[in-house]
C-alpha atoms as a PDB file:
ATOM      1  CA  UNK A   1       3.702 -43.295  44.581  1.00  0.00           C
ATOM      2  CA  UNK A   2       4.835 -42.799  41.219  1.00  0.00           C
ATOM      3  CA  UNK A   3       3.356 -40.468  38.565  1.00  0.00           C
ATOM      4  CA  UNK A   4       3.290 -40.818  34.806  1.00  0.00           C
ATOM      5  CA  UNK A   5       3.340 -38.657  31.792  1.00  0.00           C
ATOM      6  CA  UNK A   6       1.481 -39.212  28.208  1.00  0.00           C
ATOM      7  CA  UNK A   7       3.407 -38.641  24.582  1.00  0.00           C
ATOM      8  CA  UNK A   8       1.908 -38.840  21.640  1.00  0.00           C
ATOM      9  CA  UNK A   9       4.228 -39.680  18.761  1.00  0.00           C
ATOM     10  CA  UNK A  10       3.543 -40.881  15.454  1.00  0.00           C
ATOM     11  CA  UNK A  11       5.923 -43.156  13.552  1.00  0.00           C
ATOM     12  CA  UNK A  12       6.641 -44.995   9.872  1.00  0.00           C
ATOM     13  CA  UNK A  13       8.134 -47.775   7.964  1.00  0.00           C
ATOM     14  CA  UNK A  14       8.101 -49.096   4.519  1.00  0.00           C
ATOM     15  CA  UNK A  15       8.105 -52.373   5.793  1.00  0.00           C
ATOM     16  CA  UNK A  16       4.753 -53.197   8.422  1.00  0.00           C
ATOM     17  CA  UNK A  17       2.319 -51.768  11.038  1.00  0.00           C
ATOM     18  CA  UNK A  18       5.096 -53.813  13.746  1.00  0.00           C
ATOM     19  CA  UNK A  19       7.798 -52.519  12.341  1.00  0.00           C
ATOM     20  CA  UNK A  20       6.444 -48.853  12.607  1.00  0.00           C
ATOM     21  CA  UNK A  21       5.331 -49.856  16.356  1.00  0.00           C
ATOM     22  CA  UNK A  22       8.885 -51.812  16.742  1.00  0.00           C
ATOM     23  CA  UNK A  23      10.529 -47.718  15.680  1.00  0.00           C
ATOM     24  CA  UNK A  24       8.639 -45.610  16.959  1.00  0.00           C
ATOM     25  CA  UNK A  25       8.766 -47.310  20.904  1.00  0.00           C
ATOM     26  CA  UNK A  26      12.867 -47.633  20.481  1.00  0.00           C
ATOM     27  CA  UNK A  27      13.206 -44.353  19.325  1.00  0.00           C
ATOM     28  CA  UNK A  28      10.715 -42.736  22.155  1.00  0.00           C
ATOM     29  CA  UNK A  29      12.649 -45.158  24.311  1.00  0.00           C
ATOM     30  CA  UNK A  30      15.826 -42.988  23.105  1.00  0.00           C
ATOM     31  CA  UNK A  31      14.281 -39.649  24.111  1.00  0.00           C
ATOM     32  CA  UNK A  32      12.659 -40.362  27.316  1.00  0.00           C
ATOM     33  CA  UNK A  33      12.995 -42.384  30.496  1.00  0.00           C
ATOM     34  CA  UNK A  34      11.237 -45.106  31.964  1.00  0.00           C
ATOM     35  CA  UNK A  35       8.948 -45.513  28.802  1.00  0.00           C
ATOM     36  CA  UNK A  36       6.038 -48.339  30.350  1.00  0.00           C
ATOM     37  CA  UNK A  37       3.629 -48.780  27.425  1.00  0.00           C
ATOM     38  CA  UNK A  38       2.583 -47.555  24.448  1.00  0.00           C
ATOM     39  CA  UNK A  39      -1.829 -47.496  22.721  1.00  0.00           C
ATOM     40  CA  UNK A  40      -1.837 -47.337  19.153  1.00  0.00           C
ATOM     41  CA  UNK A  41      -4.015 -44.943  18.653  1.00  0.00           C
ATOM     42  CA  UNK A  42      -4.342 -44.997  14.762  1.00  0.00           C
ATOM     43  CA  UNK A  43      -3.021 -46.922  11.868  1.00  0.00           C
ATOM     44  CA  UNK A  44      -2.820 -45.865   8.259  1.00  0.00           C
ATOM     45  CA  UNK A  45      -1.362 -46.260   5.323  1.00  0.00           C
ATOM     46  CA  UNK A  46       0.543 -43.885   2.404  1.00  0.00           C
ATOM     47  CA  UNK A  47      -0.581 -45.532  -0.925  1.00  0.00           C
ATOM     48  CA  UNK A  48       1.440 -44.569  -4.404  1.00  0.00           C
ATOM     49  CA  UNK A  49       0.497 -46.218  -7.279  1.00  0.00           C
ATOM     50  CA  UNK A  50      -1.607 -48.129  -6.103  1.00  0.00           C
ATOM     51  CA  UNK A  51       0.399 -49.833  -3.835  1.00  0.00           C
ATOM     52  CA  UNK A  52       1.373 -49.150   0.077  1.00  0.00           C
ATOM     53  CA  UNK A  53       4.345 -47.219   0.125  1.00  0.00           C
ATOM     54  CA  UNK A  54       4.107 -46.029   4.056  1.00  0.00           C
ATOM     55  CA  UNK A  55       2.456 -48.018   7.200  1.00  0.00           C
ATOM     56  CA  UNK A  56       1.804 -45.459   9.706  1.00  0.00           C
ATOM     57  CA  UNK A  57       0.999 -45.326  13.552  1.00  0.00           C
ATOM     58  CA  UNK A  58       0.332 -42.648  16.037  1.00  0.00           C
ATOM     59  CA  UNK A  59       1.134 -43.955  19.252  1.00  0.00           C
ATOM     60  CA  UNK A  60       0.691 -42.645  23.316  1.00  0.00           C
ATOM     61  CA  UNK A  61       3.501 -43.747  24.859  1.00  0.00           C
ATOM     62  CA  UNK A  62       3.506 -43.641  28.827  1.00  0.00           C
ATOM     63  CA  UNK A  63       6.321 -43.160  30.869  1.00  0.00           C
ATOM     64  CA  UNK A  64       6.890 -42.757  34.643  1.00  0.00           C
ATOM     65  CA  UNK A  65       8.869 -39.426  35.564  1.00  0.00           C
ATOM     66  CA  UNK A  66      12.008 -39.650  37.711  1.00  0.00           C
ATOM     67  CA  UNK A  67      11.810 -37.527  41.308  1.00  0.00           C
END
């Protein structure tokens, strides 16, 4: 039986919504262990003058925890 844990993280690039996902999960992946999946929760966007300057996501990532 294995049990798993929820983090909620929220992550950003200049470039796309993927590339924000692509981040954050490599950088969670850095933290913890066995990272499974990841639910975007939300999307949004930073807009400056007019334009989008930020794509944002908060993400639960799941991971399974070691015995």
């Amino acid at each position: 039986m294995s049990v798993a844990r929820v983090t909620e993280i929220t992550s950003a690039s200049s470039t796309s919504f993927e590339d924000a996902i692509v981040k954050g999960v490599e950088r969670a992946s850095k933290t913890l262990k066995n990272v499974k999946g990841a639910w975007v929760q939300d999307q949004t966007v930073a807009v400056e003058n007019g334009r989008i300057a930020e794509y944002r996501v908060n993400m639960k990532v799941t991971f399974v925890l070691e015995d």
